[in-house]
N, C-alpha and C. Protein backbone atom coordinates (compact mmCIF):
# COMPACT_ATOMS: atom_id res chain seq x y z
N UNK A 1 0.82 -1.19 0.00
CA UNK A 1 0.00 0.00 0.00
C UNK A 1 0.87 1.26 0.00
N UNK A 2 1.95 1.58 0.93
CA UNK A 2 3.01 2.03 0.69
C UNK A 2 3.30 2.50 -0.32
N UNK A 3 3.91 1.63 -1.52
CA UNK A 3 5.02 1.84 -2.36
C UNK A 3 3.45 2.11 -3.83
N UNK A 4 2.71 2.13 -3.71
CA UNK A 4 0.91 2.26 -4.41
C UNK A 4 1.33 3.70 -4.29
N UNK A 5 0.80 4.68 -2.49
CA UNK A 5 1.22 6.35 -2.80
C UNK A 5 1.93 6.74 -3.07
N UNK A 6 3.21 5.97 -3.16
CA UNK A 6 4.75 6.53 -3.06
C UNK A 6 4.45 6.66 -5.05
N UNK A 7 4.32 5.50 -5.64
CA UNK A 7 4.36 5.96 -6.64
C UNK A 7 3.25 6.99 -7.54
N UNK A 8 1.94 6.73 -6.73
CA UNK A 8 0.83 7.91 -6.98
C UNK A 8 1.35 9.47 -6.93
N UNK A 9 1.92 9.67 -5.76
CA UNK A 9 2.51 10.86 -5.48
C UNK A 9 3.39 11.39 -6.16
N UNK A 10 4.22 10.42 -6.03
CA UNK A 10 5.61 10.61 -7.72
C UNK A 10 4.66 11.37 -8.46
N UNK A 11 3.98 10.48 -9.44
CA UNK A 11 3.07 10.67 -10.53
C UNK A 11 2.17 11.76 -10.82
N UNK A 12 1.74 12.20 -9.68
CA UNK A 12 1.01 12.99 -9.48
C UNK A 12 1.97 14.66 -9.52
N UNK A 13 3.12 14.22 -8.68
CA UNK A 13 4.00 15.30 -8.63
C UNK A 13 5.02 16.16 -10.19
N UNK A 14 4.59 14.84 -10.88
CA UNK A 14 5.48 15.32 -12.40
C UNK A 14 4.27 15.33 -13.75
N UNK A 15 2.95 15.75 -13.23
CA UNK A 15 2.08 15.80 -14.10
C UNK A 15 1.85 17.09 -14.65
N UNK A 16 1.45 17.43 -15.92
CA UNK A 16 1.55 18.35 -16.18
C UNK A 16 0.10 19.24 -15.78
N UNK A 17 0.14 20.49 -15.37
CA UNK A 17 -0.96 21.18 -15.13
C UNK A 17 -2.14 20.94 -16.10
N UNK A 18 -3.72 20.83 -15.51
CA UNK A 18 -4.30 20.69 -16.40
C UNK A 18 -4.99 22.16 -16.98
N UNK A 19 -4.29 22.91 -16.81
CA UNK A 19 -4.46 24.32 -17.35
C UNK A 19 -3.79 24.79 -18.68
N UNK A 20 -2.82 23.70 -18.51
CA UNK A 20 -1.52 24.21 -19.12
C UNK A 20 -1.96 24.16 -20.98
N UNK A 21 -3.23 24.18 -21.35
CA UNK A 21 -3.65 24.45 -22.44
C UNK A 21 -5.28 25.27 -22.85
N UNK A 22 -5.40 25.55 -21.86
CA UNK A 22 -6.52 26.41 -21.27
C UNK A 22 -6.57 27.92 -22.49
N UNK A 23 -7.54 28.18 -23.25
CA UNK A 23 -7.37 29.01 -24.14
C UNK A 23 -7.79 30.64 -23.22
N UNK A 24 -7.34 31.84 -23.85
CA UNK A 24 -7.76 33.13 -23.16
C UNK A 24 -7.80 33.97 -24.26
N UNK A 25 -8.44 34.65 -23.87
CA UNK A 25 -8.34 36.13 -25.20
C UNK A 25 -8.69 37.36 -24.54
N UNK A 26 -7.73 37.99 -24.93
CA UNK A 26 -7.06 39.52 -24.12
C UNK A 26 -7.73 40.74 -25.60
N UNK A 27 -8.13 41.53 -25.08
CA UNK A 27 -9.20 42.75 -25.81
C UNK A 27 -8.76 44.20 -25.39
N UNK A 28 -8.38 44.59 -26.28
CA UNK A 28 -8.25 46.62 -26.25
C UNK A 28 -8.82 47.03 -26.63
N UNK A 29 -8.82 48.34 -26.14
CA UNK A 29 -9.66 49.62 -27.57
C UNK A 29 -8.35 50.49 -27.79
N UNK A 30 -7.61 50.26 -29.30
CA UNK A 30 -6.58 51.33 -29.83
C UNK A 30 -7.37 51.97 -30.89
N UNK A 31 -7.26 53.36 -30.57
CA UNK A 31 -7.82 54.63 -32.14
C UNK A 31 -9.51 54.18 -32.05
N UNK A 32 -9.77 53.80 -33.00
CA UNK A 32 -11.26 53.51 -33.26
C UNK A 32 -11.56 52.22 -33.23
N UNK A 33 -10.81 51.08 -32.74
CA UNK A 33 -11.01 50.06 -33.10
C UNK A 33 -10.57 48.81 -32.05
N UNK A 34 -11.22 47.80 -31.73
CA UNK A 34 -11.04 47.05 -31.02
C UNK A 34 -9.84 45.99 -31.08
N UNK A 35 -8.80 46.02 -30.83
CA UNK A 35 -7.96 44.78 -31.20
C UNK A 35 -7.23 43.53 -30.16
N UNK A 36 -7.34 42.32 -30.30
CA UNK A 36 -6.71 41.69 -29.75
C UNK A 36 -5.95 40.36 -30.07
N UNK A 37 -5.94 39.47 -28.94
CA UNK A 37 -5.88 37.95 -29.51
C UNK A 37 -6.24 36.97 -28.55
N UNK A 38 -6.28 35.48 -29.09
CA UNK A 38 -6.69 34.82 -28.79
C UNK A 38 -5.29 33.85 -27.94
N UNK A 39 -4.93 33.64 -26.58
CA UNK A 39 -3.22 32.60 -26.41
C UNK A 39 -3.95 31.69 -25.95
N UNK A 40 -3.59 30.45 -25.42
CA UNK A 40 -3.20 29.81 -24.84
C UNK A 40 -2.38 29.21 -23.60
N UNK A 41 -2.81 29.32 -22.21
CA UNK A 41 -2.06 29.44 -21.33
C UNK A 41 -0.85 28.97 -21.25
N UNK A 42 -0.27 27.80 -21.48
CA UNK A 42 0.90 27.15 -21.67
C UNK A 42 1.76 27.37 -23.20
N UNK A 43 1.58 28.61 -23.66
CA UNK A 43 2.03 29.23 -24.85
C UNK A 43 1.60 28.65 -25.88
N UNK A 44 1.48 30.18 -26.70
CA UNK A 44 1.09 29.67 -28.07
C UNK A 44 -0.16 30.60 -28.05
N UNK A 45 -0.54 30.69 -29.75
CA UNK A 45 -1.66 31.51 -30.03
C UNK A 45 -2.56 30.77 -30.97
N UNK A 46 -3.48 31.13 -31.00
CA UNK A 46 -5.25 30.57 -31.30
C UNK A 46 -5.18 31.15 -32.88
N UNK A 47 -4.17 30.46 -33.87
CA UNK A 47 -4.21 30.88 -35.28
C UNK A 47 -5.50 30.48 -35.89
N UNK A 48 -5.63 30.97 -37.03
CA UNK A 48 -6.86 30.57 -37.80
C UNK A 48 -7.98 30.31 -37.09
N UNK A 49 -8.36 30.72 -36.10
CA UNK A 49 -9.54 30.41 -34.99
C UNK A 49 -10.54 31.59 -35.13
N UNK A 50 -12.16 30.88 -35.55
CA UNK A 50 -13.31 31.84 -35.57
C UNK A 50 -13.57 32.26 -34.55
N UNK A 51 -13.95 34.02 -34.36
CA UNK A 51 -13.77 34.74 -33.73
C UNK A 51 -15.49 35.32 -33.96
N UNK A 52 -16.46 35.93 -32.88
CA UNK A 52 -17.26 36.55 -32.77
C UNK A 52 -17.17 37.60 -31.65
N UNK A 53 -17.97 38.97 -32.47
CA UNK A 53 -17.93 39.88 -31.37
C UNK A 53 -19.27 40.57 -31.36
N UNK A 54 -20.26 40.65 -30.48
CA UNK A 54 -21.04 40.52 -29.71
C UNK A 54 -21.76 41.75 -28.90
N UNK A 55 -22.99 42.55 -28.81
CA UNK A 55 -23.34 43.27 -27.92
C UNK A 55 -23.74 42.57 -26.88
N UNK A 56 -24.25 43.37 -26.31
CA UNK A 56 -25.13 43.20 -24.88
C UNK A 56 -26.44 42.35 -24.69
N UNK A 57 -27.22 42.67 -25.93
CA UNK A 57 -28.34 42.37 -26.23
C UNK A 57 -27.90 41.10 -26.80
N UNK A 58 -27.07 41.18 -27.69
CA UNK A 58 -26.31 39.59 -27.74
C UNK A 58 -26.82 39.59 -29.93
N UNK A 59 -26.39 40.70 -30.40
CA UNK A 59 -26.54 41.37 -31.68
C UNK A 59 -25.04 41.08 -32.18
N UNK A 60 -24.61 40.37 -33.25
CA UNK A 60 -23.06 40.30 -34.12
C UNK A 60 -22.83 41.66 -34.27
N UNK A 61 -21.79 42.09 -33.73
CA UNK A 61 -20.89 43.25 -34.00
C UNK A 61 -20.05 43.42 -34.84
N UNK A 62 -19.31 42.02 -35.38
CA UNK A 62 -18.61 41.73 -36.18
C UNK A 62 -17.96 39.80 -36.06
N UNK A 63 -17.53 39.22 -36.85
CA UNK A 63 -16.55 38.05 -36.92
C UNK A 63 -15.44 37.99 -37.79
N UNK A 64 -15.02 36.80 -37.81
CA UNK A 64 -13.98 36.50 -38.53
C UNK A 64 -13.24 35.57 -37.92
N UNK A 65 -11.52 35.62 -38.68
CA UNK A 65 -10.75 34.35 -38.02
C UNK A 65 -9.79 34.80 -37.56
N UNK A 66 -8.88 34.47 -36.63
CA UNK A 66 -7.56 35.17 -36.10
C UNK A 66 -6.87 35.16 -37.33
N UNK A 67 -6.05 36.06 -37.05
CA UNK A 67 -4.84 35.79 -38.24
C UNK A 67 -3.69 34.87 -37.69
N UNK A 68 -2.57 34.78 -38.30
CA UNK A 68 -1.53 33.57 -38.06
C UNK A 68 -0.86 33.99 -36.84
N UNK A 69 -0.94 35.19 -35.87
CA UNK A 69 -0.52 35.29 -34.76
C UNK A 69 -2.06 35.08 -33.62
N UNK A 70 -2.93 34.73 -34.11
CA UNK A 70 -3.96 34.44 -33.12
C UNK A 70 -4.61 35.49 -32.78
N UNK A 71 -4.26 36.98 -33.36
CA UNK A 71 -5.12 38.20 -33.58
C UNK A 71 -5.88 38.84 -34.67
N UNK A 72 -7.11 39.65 -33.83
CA UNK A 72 -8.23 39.46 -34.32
C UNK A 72 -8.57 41.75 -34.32
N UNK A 73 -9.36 42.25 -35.04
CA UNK A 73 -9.56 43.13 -34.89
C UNK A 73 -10.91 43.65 -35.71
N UNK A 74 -11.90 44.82 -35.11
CA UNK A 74 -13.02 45.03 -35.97
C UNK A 74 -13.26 46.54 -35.00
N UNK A 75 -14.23 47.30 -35.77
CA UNK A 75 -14.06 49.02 -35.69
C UNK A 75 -15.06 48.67 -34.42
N UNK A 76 -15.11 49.90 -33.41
CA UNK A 76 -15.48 50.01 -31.64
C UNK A 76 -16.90 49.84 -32.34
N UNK A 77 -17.61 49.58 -31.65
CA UNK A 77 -19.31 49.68 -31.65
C UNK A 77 -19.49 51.14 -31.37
N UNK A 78 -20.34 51.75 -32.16
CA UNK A 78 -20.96 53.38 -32.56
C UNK A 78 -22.71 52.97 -32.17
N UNK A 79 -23.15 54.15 -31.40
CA UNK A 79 -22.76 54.22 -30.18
C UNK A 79 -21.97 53.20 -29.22
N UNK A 80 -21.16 53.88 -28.30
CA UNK A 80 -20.48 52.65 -27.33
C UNK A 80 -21.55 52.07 -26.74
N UNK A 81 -21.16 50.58 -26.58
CA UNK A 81 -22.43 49.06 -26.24
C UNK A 81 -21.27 48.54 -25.60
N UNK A 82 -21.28 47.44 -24.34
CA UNK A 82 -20.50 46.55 -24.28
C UNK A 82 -20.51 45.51 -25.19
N UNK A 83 -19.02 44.75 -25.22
CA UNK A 83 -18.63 44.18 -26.56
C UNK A 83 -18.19 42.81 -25.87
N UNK A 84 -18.63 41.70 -26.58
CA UNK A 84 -18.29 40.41 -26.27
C UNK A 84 -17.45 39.99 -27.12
N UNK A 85 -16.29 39.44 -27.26
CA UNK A 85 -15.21 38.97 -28.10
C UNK A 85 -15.32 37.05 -27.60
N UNK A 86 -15.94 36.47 -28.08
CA UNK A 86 -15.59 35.23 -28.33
C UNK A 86 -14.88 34.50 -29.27
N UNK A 87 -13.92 33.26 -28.88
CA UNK A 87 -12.87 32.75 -29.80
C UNK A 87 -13.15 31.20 -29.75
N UNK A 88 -13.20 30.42 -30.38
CA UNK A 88 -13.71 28.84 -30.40
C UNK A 88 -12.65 28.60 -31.63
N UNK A 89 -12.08 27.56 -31.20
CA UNK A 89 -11.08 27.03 -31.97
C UNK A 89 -11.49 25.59 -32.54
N UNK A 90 -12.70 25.70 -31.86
CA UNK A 90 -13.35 24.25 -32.86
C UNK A 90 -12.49 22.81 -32.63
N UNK A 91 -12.04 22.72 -31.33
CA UNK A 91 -11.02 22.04 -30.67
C UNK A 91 -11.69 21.85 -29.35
N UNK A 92 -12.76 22.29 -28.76
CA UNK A 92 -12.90 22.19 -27.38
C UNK A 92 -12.51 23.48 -26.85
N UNK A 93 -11.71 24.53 -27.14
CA UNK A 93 -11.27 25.57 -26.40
C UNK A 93 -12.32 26.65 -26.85
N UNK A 94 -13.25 27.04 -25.75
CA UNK A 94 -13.44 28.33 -26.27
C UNK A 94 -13.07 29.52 -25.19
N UNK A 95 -13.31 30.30 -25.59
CA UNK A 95 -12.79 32.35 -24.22
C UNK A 95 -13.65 33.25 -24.63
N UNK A 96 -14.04 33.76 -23.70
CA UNK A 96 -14.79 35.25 -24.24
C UNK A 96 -14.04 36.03 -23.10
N UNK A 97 -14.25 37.66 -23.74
CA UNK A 97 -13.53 38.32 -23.21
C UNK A 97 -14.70 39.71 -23.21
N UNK A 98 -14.93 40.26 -22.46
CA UNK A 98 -16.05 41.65 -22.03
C UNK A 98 -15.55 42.95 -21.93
N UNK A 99 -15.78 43.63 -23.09
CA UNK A 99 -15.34 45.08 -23.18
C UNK A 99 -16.54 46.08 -22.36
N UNK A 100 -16.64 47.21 -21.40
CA UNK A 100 -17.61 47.42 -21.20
C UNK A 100 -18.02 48.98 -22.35
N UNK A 101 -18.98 49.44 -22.14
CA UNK A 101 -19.05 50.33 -23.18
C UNK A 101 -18.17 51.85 -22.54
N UNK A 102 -17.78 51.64 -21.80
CA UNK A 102 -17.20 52.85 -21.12
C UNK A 102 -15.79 53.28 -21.63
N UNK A 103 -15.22 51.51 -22.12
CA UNK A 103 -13.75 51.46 -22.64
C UNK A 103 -14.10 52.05 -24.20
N UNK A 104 -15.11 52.58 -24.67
CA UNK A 104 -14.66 53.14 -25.53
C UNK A 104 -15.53 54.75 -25.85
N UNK A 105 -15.36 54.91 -24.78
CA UNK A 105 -15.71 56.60 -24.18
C UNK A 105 -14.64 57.69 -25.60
N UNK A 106 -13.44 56.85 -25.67
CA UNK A 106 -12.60 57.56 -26.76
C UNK A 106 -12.54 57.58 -27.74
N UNK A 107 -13.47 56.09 -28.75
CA UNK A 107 -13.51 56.22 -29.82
C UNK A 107 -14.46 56.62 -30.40
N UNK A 108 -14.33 58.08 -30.60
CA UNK A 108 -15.44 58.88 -31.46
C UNK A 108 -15.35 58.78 -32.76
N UNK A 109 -16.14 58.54 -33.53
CA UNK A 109 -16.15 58.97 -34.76
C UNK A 109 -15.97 60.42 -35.24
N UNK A 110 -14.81 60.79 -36.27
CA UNK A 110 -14.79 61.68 -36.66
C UNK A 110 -16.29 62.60 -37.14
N UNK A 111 -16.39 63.92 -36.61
CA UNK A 111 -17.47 64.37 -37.39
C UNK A 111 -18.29 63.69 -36.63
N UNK A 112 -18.60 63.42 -35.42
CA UNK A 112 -20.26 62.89 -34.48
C UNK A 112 -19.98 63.92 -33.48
N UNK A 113 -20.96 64.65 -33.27
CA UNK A 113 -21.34 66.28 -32.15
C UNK A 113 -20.82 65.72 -31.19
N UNK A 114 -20.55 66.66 -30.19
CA UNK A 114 -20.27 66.05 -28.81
C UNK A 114 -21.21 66.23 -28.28
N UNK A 115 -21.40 66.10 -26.54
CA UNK A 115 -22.17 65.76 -25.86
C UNK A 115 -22.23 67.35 -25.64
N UNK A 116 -24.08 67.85 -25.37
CA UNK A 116 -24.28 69.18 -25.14
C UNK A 116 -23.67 69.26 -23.31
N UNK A 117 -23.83 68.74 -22.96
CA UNK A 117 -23.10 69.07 -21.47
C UNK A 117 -22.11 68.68 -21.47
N UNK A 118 -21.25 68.48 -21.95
CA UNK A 118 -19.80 68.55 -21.70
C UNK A 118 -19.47 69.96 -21.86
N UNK A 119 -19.78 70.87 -22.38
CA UNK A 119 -19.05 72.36 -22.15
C UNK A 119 -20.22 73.42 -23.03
N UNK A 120 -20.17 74.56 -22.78
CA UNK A 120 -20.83 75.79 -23.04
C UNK A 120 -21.01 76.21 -24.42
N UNK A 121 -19.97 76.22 -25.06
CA UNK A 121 -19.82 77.20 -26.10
C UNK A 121 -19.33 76.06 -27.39
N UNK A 122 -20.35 76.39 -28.94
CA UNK A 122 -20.08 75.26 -29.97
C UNK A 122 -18.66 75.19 -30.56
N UNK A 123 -18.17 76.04 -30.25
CA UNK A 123 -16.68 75.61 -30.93
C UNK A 123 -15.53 75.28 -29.98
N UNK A 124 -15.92 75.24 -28.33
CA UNK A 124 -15.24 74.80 -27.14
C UNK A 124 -15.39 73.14 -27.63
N UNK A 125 -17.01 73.23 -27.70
CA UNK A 125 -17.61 71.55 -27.39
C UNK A 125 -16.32 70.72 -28.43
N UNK A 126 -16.44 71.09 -29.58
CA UNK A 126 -15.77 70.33 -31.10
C UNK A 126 -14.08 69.66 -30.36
N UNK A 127 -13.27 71.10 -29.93
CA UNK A 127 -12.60 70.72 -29.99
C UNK A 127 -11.90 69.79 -28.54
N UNK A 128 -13.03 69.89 -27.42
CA UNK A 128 -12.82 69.44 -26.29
C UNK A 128 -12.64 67.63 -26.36
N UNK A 129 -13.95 67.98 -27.78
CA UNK A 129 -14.49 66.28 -27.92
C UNK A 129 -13.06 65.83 -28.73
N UNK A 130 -12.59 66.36 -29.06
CA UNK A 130 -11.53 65.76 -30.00
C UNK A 130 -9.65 65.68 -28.96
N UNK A 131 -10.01 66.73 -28.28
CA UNK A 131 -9.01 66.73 -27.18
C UNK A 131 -8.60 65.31 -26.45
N UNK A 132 -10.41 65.40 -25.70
CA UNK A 132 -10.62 64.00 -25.03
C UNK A 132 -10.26 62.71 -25.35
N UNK A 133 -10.34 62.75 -26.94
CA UNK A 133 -10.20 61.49 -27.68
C UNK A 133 -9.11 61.09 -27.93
N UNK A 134 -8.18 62.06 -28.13
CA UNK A 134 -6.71 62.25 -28.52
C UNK A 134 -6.05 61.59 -26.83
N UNK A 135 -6.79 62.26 -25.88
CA UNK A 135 -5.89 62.21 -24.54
C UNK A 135 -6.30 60.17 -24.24
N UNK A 136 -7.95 59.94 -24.22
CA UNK A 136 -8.67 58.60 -24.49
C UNK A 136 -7.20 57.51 -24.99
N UNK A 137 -6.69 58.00 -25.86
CA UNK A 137 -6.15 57.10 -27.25
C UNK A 137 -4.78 57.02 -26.60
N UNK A 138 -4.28 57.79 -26.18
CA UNK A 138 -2.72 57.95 -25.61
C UNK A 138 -2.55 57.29 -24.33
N UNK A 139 -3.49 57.18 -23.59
CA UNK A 139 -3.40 56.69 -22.29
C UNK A 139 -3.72 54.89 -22.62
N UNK A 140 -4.92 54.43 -23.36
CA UNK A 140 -5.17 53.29 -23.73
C UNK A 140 -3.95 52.57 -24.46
N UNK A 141 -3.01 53.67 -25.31
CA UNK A 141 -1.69 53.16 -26.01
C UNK A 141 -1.28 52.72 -24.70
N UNK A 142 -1.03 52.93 -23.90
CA UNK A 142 0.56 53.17 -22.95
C UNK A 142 -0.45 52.09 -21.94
N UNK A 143 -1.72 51.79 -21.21
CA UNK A 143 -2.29 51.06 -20.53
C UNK A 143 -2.05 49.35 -21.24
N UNK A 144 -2.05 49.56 -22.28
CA UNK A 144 -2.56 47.92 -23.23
C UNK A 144 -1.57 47.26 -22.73
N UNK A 145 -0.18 47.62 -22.87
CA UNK A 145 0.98 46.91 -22.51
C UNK A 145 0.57 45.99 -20.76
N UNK A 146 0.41 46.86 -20.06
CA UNK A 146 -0.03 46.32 -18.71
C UNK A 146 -1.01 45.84 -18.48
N UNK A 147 -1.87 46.15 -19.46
CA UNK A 147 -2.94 45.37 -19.34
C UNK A 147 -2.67 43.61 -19.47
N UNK A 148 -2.17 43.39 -20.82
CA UNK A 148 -1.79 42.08 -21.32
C UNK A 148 -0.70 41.52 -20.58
N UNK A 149 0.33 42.40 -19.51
CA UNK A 149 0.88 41.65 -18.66
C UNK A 149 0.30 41.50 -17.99
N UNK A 150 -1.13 42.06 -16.91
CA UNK A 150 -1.87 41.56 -15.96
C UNK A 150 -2.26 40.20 -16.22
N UNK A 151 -2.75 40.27 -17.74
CA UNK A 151 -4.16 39.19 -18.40
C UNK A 151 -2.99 37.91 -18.18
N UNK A 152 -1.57 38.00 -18.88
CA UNK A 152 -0.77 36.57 -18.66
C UNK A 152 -0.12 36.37 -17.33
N UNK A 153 0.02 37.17 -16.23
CA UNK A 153 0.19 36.95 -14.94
C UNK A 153 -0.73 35.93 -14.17
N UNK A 154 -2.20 36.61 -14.67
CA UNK A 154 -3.25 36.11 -13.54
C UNK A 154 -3.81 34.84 -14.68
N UNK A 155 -3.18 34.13 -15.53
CA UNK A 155 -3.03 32.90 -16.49
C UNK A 155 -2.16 32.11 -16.22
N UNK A 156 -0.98 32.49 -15.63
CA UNK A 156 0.15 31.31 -15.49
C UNK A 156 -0.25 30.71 -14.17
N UNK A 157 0.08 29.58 -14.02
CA UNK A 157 0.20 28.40 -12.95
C UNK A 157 1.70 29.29 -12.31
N UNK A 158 1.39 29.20 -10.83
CA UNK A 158 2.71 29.38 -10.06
C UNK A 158 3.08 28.12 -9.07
N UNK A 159 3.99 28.17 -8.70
CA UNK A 159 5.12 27.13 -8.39
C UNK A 159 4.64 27.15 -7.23
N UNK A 160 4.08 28.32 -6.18
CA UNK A 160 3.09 28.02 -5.28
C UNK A 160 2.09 27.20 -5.38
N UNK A 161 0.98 27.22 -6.42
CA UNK A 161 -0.28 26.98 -6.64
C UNK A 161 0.31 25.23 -6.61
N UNK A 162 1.47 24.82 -7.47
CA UNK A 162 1.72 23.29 -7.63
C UNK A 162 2.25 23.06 -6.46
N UNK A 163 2.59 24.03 -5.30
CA UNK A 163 3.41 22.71 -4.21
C UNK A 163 1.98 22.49 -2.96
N UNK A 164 0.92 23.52 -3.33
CA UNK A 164 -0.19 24.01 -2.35
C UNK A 164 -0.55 21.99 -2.53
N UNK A 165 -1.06 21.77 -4.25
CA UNK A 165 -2.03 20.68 -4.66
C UNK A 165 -0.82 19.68 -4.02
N UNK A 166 0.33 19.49 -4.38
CA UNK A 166 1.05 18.24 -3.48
C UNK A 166 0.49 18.27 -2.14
N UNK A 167 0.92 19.67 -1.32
CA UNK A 167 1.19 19.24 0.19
C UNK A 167 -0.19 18.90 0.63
N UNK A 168 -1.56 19.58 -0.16
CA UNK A 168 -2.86 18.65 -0.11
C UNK A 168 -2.97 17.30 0.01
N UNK A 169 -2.90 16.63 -1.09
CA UNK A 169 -2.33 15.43 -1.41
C UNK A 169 -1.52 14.51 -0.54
N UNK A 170 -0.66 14.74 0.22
CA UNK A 170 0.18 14.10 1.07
C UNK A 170 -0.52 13.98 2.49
N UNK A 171 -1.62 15.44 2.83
CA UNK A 171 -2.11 15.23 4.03
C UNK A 171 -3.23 14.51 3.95
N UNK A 172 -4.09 14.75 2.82
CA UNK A 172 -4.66 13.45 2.53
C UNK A 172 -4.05 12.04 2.49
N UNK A 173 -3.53 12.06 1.93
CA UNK A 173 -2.48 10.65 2.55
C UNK A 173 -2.12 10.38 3.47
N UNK A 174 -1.93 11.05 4.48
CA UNK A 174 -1.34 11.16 5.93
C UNK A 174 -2.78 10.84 6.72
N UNK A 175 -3.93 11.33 6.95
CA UNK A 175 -4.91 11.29 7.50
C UNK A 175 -5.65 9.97 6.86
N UNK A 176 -5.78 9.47 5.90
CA UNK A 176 -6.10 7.90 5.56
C UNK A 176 -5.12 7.12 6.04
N UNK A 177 -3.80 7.41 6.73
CA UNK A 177 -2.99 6.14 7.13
C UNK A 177 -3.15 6.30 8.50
N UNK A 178 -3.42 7.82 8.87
CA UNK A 178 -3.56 7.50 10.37
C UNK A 178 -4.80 6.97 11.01
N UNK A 179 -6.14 7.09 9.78
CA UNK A 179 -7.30 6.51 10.14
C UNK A 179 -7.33 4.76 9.67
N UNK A 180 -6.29 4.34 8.86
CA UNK A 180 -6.12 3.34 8.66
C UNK A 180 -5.16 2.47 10.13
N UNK A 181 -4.36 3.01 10.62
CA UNK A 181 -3.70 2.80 11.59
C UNK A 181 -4.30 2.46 13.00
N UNK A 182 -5.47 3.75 13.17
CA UNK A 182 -6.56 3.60 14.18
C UNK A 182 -7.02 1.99 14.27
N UNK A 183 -7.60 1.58 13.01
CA UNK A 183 -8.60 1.01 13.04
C UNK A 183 -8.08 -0.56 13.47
N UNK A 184 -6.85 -0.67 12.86
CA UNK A 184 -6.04 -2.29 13.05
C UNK A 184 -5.67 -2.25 14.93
């Protein structure tokens, strides 16, 4: 019975995560337009994989297929709607990913009025709205980067998380031998 956990445990201890192919898809808003991709937790990207993107109401916003790096892109929803980005690789893997409509507060269409309460006077409003959008666009440049390191941080398996499931494992083992021990 022994040398049964000893080798369970082994086994158990050199298995590979079952995450470790777990699909994700990471979503921006750059300029006017939504772009992202589709990875794979244990590396690698979601090539040639059909892609849908999605309102609220649950209306096609747009589709298509990743391209050969597993990214995907289609113009912001006019008016801003939250945006559903789903990816199915027709493999068992699918991800959706939830833009809310707020993330694209910046992509105005050229030539659409601004908002009458945002400011007083019609030729303040024009260029405030275009200010905003410009400032919107620069900050979302320089955010995306950290964003997509958050998105593959809180995706990887840590070396914690694998010694947590062993030392589980062993006290489970430990508490069936000592209730096995009881009983003889």
């Amino acid at each position: 019975m022994i040398r049964f956990l000893t080798a369970l445990l082994l086994a158990l201890a050199f298995a590979g995560p079952a995450n470790a192919h777990k699909l994700k898809v990471f979503a921006t808003v750059e300029e006017r337009a939504v772009k992202g991709y589709a990875f794979f937790i244990g590396g690698g990207r979601a090539a040639q994989a059909p892609w849908i993107a999605k309102d609220a109401a649950g209306a096609r916003l747009a589709e298509g297929a990743t391209d050969g790096e597993g990214r995907f892109a289609f113009p912001a929803p006019q008016p801003p709607a939250d945006a559903t980005v789903t990816v199915d690789t027709r493999e068992g893997h699918v991800a959706s990913v939830t833009l809310p409509a707020s993330r694209f507060g910046g992509a105005v269409v050229a030539g659409a009025p601004p908002l009458a309460s945002e400011s007083p006077g019609p030729a303040v409003d024009g260029a405030e709205a275009r200010l905003a959008g410009l400032v919107e666009a620069a900050v979302q440049r320089q955010v995306a980067p950290l964003m997509e390191r958050i998105e593959e941080l809180d995706s990887r398996l840590r070396y914690a998380d694998i010694l947590s499931g062993v030392f589980l494992i062993l006290g489970l083992a430990g508490i069936g031998l000592w209730a096995r021990g009881r009983r003889t």
